[in-house]
N, C-alpha and C. Protein backbone atom coordinates (compact mmCIF):
# COMPACT_ATOMS: atom_id res chain seq x y z
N UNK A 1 14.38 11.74 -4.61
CA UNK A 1 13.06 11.37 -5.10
C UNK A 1 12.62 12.24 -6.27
N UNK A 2 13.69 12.99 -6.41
CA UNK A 2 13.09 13.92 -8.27
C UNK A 2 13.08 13.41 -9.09
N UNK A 3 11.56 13.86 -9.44
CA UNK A 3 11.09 13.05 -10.50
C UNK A 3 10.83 11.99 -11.01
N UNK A 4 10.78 10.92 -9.68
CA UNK A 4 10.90 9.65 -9.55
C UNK A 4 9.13 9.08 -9.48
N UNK A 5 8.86 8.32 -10.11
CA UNK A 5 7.27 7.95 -10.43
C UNK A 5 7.16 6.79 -9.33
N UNK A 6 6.29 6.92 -7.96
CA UNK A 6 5.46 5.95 -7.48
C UNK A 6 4.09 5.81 -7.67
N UNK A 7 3.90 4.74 -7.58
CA UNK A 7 2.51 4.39 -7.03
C UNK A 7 2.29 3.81 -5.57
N UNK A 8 1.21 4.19 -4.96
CA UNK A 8 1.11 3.98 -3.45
C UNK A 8 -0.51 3.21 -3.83
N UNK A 9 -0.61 1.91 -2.82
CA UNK A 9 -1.78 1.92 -2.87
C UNK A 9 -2.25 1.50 -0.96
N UNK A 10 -3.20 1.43 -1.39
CA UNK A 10 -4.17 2.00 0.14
C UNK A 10 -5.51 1.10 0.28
N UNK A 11 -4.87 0.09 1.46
CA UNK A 11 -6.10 -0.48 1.70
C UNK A 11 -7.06 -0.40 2.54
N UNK A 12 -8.25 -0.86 3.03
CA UNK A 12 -9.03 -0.78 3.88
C UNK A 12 -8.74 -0.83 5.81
N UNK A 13 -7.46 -0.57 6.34
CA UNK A 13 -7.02 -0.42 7.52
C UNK A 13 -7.27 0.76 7.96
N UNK A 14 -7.47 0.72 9.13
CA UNK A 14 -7.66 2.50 10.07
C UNK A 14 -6.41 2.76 9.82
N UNK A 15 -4.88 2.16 9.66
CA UNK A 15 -4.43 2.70 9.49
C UNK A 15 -4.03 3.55 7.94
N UNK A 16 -4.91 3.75 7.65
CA UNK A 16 -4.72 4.74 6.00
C UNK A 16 -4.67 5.86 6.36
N UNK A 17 -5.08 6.45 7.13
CA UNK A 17 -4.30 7.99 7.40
C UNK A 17 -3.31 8.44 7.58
N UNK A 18 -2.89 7.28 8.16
CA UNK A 18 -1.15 7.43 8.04
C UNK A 18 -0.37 7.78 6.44
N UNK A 19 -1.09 7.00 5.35
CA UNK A 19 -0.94 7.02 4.25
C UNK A 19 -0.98 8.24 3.88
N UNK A 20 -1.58 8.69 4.05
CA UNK A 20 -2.23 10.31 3.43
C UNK A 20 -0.66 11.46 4.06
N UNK A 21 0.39 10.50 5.03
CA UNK A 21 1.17 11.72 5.70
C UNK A 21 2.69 11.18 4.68
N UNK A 22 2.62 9.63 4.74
CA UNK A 22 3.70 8.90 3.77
C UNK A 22 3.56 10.20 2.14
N UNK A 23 2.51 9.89 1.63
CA UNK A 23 2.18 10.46 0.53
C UNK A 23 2.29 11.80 0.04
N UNK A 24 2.10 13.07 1.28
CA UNK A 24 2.73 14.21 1.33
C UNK A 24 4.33 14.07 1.78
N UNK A 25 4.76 13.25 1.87
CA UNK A 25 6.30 13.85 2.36
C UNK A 25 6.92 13.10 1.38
N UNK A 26 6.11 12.11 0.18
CA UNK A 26 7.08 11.83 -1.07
C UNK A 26 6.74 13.17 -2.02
N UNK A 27 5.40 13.59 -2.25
CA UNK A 27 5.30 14.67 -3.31
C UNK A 27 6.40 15.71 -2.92
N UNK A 28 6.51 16.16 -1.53
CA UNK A 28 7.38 16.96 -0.68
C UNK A 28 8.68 16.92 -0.98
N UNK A 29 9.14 15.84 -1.79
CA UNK A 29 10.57 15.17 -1.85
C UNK A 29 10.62 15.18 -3.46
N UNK A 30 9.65 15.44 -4.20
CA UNK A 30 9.67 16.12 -5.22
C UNK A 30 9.26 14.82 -6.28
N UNK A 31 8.63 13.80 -5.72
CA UNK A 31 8.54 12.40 -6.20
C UNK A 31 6.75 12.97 -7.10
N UNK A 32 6.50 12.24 -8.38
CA UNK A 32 5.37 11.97 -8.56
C UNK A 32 4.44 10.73 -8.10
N UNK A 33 3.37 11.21 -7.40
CA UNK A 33 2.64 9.37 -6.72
C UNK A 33 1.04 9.75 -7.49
N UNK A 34 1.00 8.92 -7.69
CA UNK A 34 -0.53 8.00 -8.19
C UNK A 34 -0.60 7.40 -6.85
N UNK A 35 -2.28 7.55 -6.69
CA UNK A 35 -2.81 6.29 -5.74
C UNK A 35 -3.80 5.68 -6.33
N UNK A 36 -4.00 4.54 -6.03
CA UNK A 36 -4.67 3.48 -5.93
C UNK A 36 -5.50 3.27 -4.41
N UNK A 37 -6.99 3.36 -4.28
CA UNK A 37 -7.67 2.96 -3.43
C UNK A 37 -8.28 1.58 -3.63
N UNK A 38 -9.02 0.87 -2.51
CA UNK A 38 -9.90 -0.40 -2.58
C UNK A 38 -10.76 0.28 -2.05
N UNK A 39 -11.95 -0.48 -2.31
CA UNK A 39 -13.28 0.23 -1.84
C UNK A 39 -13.35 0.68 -0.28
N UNK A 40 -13.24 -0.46 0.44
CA UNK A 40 -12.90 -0.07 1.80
C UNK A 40 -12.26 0.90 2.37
N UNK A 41 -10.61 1.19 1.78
CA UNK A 41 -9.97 2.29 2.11
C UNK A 41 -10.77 3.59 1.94
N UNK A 42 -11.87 3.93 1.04
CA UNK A 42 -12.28 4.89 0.70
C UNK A 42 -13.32 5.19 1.52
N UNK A 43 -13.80 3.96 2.48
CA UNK A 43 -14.59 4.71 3.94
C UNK A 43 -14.23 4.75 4.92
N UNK A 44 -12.27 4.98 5.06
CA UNK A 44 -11.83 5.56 6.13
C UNK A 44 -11.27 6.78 6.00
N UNK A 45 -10.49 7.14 4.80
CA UNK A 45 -9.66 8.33 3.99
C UNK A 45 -10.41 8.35 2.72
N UNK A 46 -11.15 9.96 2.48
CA UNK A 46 -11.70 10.20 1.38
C UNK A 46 -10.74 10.35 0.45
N UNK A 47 -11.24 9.75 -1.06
CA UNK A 47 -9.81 9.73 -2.05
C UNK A 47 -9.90 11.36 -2.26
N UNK A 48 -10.73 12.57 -1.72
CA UNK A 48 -9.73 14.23 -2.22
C UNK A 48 -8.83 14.34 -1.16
N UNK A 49 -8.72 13.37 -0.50
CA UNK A 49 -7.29 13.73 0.46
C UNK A 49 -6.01 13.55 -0.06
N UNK A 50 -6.15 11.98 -1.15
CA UNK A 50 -4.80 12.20 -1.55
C UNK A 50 -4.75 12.63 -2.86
N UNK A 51 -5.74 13.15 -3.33
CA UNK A 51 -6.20 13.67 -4.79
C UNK A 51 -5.65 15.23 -3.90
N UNK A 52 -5.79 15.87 -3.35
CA UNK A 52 -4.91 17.23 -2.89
C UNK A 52 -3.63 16.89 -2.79
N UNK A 53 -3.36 15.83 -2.05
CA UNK A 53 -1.84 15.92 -1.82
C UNK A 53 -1.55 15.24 -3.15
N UNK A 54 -1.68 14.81 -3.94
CA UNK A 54 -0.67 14.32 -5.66
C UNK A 54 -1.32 15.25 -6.26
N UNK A 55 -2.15 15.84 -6.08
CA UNK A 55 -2.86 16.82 -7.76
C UNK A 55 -2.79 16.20 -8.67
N UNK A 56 -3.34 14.49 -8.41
CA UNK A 56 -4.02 13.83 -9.66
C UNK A 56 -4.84 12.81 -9.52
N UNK A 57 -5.66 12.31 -10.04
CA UNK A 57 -6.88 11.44 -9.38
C UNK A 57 -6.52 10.27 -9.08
N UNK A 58 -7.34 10.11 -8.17
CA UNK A 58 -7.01 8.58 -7.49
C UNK A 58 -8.08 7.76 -7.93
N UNK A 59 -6.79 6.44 -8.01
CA UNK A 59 -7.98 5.26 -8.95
C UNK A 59 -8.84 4.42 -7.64
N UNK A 60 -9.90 3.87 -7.86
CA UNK A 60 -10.52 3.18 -7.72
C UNK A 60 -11.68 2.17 -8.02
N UNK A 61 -11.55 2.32 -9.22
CA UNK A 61 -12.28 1.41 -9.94
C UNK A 61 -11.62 0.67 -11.04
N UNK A 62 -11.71 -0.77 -11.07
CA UNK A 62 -10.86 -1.52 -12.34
C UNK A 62 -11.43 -1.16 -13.69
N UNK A 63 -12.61 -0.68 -13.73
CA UNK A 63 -13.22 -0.37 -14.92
C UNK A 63 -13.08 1.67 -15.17
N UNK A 64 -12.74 1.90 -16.03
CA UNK A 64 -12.58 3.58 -15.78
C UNK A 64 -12.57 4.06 -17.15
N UNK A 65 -12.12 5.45 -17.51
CA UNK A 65 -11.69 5.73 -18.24
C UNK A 65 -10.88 5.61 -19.31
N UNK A 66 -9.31 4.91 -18.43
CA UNK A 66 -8.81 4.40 -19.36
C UNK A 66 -9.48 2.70 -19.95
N UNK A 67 -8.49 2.59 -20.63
CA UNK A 67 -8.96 1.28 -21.30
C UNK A 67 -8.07 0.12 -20.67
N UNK A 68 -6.98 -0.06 -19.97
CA UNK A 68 -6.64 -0.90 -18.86
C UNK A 68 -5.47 -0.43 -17.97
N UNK A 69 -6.96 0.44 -16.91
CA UNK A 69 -5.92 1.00 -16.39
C UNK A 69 -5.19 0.75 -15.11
N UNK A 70 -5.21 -0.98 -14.73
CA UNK A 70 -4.11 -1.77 -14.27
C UNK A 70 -3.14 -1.76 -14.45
N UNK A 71 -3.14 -2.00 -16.27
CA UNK A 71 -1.67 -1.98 -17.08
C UNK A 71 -1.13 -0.74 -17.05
N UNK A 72 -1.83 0.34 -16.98
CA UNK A 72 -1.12 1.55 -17.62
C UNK A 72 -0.45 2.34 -16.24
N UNK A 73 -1.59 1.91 -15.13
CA UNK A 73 -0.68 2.53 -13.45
C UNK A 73 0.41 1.58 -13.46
N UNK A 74 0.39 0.75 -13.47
CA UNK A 74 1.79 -0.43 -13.23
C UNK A 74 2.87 0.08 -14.18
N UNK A 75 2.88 0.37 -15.38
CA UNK A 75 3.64 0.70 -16.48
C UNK A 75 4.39 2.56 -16.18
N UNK A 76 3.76 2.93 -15.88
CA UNK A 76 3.94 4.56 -15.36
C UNK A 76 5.08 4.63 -14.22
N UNK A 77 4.63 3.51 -12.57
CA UNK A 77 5.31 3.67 -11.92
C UNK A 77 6.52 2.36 -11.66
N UNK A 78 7.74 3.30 -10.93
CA UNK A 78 9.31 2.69 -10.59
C UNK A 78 9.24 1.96 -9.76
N UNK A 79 8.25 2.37 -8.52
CA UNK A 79 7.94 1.11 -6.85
C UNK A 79 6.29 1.46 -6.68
N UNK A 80 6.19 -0.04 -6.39
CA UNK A 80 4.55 0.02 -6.01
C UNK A 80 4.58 -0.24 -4.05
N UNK A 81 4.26 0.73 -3.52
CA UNK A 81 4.57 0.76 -1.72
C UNK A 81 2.70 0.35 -1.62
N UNK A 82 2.47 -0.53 -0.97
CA UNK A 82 0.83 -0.86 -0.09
C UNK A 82 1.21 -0.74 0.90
N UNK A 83 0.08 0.58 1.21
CA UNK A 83 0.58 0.70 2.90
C UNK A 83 -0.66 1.62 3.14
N UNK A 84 -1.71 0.76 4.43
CA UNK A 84 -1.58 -0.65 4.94
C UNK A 84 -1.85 -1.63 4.22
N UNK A 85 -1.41 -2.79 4.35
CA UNK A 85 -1.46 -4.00 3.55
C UNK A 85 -2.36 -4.64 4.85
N UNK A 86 -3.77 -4.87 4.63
CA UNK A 86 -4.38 -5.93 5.43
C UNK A 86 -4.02 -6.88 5.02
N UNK A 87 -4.68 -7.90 6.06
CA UNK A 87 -4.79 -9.32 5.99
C UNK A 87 -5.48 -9.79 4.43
N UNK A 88 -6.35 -9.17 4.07
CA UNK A 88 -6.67 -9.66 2.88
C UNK A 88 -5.79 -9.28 1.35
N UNK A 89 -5.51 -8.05 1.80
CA UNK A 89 -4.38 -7.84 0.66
C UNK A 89 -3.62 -9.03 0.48
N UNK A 90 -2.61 -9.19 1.79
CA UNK A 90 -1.71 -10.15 1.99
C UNK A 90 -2.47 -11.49 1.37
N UNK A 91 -3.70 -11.99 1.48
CA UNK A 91 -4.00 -13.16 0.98
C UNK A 91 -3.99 -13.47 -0.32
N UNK A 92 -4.34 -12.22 -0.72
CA UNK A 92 -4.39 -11.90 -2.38
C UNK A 92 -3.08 -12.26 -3.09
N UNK A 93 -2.11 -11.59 -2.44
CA UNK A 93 -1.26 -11.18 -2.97
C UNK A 93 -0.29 -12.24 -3.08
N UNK A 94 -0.28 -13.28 -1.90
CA UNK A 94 0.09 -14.46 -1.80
C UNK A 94 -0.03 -15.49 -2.99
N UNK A 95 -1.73 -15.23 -3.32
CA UNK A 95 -2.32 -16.33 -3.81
C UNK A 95 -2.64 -15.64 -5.48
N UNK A 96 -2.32 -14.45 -5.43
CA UNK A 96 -2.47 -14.13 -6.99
C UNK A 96 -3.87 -13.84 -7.70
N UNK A 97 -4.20 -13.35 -6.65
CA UNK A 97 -5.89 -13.39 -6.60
C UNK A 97 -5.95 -11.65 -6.79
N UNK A 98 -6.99 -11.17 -7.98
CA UNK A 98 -6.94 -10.12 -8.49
C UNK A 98 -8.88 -10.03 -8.39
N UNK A 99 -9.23 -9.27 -7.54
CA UNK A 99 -10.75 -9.15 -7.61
C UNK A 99 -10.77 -7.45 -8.01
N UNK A 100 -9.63 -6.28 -8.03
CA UNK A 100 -10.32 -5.13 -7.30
C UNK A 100 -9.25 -4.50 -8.23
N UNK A 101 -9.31 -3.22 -8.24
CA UNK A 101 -8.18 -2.38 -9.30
C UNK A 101 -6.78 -2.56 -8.76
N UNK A 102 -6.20 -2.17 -6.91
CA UNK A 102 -5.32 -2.53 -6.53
C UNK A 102 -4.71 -4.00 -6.55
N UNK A 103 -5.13 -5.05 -6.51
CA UNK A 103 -4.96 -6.28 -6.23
C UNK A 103 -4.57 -6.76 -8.19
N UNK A 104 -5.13 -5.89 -9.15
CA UNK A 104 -4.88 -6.20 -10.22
C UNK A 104 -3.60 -5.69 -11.14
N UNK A 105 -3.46 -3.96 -10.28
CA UNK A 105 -2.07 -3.44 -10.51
C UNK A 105 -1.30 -4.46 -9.98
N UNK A 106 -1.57 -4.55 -9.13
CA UNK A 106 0.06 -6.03 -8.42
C UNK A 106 0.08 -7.05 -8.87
N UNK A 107 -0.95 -7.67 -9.72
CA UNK A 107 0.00 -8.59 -10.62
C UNK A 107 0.66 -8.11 -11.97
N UNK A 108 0.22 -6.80 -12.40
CA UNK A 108 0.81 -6.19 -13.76
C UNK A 108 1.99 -5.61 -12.94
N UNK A 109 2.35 -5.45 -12.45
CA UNK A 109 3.51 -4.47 -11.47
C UNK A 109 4.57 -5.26 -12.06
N UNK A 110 6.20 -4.83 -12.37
CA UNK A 110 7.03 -6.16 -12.47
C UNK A 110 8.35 -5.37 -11.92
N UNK A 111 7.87 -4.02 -11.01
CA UNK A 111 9.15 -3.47 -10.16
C UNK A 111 9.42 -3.86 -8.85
N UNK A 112 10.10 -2.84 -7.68
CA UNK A 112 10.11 -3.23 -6.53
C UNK A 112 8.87 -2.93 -5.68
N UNK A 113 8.12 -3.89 -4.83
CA UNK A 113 6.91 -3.62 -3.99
C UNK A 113 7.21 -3.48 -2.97
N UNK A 114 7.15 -2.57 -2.24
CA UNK A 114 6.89 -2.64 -0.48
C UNK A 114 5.69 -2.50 0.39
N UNK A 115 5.19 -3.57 0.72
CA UNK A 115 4.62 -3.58 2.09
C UNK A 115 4.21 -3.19 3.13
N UNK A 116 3.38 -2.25 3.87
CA UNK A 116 3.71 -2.29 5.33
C UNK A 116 2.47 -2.87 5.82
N UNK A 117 2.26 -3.94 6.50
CA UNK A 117 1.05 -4.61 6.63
C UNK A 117 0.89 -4.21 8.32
N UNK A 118 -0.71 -4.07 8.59
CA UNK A 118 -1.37 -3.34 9.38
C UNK A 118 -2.50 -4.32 9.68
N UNK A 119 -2.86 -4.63 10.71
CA UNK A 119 -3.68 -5.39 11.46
C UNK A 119 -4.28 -6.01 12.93
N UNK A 120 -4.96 -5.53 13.70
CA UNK A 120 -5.44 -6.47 14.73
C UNK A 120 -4.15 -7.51 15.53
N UNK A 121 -3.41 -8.12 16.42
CA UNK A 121 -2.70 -8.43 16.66
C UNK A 121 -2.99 -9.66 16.21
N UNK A 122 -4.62 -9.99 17.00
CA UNK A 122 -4.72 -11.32 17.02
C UNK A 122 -4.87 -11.95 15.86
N UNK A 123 -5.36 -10.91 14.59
CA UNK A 123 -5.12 -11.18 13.11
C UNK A 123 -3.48 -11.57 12.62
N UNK A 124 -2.77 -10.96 13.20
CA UNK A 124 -1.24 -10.79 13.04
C UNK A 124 -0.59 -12.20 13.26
N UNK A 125 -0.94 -12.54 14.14
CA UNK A 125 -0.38 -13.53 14.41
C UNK A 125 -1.34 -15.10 14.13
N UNK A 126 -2.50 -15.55 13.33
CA UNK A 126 -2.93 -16.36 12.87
C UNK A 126 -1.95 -17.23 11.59
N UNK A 127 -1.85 -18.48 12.14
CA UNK A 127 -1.12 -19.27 11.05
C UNK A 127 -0.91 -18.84 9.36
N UNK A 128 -2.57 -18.44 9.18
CA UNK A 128 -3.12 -18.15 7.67
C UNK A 128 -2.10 -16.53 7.57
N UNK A 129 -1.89 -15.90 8.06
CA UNK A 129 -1.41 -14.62 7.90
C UNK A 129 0.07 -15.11 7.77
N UNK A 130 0.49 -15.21 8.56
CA UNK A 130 2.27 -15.75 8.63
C UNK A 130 2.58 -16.17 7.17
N UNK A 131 1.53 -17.47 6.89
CA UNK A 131 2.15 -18.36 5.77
C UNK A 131 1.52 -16.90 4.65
N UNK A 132 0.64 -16.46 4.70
CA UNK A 132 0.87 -15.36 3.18
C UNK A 132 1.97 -14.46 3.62
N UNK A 133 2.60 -13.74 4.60
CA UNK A 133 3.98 -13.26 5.04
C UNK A 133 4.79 -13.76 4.46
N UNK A 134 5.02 -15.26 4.48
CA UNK A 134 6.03 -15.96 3.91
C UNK A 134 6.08 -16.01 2.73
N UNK A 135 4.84 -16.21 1.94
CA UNK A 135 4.67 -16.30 0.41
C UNK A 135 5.17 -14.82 -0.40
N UNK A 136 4.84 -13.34 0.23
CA UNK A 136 4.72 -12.50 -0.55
C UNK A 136 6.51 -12.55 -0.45
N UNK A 137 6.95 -12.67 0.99
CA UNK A 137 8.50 -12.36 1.12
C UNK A 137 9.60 -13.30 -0.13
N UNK A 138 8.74 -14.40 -0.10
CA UNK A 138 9.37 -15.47 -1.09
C UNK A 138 9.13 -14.78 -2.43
N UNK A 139 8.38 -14.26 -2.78
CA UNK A 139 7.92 -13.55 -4.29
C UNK A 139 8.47 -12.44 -4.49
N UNK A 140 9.46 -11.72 -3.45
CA UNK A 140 10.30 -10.48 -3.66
C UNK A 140 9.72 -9.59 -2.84
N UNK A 141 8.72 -9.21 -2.17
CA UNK A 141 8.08 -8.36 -1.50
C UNK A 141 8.90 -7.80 -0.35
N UNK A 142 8.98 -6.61 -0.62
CA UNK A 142 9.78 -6.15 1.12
C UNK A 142 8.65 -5.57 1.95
N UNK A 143 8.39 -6.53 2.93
CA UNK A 143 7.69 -5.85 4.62
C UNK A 143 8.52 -5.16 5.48
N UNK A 144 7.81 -4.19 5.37
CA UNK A 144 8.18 -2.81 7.08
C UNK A 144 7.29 -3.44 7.80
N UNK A 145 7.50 -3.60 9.19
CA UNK A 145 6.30 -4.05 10.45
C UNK A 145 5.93 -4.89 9.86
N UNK A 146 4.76 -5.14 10.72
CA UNK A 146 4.05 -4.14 11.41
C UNK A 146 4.80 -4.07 13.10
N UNK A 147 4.51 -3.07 13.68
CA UNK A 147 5.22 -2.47 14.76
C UNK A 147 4.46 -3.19 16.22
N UNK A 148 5.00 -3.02 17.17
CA UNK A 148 4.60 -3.38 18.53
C UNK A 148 3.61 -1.81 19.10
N UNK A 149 2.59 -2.04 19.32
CA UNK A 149 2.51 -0.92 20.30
C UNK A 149 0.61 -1.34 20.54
N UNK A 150 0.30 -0.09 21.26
CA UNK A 150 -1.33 0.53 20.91
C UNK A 150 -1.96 0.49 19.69
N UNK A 151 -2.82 -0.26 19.36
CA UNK A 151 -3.67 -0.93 18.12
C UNK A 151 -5.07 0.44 18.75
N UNK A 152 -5.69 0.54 17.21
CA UNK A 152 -7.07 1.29 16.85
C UNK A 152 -7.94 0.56 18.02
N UNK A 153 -7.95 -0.69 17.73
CA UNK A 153 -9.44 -1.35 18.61
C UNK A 153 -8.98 -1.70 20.42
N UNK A 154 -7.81 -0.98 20.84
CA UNK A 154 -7.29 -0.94 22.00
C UNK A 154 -6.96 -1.85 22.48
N UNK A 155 -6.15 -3.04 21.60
CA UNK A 155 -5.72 -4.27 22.20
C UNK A 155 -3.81 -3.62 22.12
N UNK A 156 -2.97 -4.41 22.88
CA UNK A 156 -1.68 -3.82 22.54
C UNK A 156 -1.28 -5.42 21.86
N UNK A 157 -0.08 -5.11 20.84
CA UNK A 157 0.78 -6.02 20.46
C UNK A 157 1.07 -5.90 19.46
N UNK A 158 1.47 -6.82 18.39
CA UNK A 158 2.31 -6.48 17.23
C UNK A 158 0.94 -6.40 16.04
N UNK A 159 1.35 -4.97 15.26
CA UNK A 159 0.04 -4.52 14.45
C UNK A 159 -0.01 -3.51 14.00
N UNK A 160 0.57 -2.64 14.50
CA UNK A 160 0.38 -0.87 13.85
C UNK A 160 1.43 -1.04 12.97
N UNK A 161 1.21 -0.18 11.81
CA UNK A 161 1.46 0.19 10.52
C UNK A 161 2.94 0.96 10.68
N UNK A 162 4.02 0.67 10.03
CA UNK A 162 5.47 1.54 10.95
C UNK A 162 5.00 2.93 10.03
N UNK A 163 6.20 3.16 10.36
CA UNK A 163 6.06 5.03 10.71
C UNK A 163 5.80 5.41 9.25
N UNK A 164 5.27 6.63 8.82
CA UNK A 164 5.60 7.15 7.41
C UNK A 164 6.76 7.62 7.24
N UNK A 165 7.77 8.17 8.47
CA UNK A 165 8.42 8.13 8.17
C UNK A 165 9.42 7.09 7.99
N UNK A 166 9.50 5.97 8.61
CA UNK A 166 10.11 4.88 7.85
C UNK A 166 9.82 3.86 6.89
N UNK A 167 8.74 4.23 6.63
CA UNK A 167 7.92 4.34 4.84
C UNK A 167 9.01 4.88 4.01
N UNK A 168 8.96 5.96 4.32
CA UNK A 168 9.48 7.08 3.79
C UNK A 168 10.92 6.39 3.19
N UNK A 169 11.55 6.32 4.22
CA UNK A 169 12.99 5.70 4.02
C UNK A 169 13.18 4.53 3.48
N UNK A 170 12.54 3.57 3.18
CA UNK A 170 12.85 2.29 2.84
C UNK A 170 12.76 2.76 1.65
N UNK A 171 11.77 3.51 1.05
CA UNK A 171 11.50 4.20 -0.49
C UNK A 171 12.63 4.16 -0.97
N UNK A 172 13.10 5.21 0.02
CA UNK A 172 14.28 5.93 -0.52
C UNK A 172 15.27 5.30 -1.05
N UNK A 173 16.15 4.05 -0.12
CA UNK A 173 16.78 3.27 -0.04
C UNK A 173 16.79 1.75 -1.25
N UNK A 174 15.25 2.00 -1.55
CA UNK A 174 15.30 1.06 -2.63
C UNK A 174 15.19 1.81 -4.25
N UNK A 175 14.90 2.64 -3.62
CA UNK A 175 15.50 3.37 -5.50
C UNK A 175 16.53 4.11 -5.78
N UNK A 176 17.12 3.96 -4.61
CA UNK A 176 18.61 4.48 -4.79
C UNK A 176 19.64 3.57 -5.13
């Protein structure tokens, strides 16, 4: 991972803390990451969490400083990893639908994306979710999980976010 440029982005799931452990064990590996927040993500994991772990600011707004800085995070990084990918990401992303700074890097993106989508079971398994599953997988997208176990809102079944560390590894594996 030296010297290797990601971008990670981070959506509105409880599971984003997990993100914050994916994200130290790529800088750890000697990788540079940019993040990308959505508004939501930013009232579960404050962005100086992963603004400490990259020692560089995290975007969240489509309008900023730079002058388009959709184009210019997409252009910088080698793999764009969303992790967690809600249900609405996934709809977006399906349907090409760009409302928010993350959702707008991914259509300027034109490398490898990975996935790990995170959700509610009973969200998980709704027709409307599957068929955007199917769409992003058809568009090149690689999904990790989501995993079987103990869910945030204490229902069990398929939904938690896989491991950072097998985050970690699929990284690895696709830029190698």
């Amino acid at each position: 991972m030296n010297g290797r440029e990601l971008l990670i982005g981070v959506t509105g799931g409880i599971a984003a803390y997990k993100t914050a452990a994916l994200v130290s064990r790529l800088v750890q590996a000697g990788a540079g990451v940019s993040v990308v927040m959505t508004r939501s993500a930013t009232r579960l994991v404050g962005p100086a969490t992963f603004q400490a772990l990259t020692r560089r600011p995290v975007q969240t707004e489509i309008f900023g400083p730079e002058s388009h800085p959709h184009i210019e995070l997409a252009a910088r990084a080698e793999l764009f990893c969303i992790a967690p990918a809600t249900a609405n990401l996934l709809a977006k992303a399906a349907n090409g639908l760009a409302d928010d700074l993350l959702s707008t890097v991914l259509l300027s993106f034109t490398g490898p994306v990975i996935m790990a989508p995170a959700m509610n079971c009973r969200m998980w398994e709704k027709p409307a979710v599957q068929r955007n599953v199917e769409q992003v997988r058809a568009d090149g997208v690689l999904l990790i999980g989501p995993e079987e176990g103990s869910l945030s809102c204490g229902a069990q079944g398929t939904g938690r976010m896989a491991s950072p560390e097998d985050i970690f590894q699929l990284i690895a594996k696709t830029l190698s």
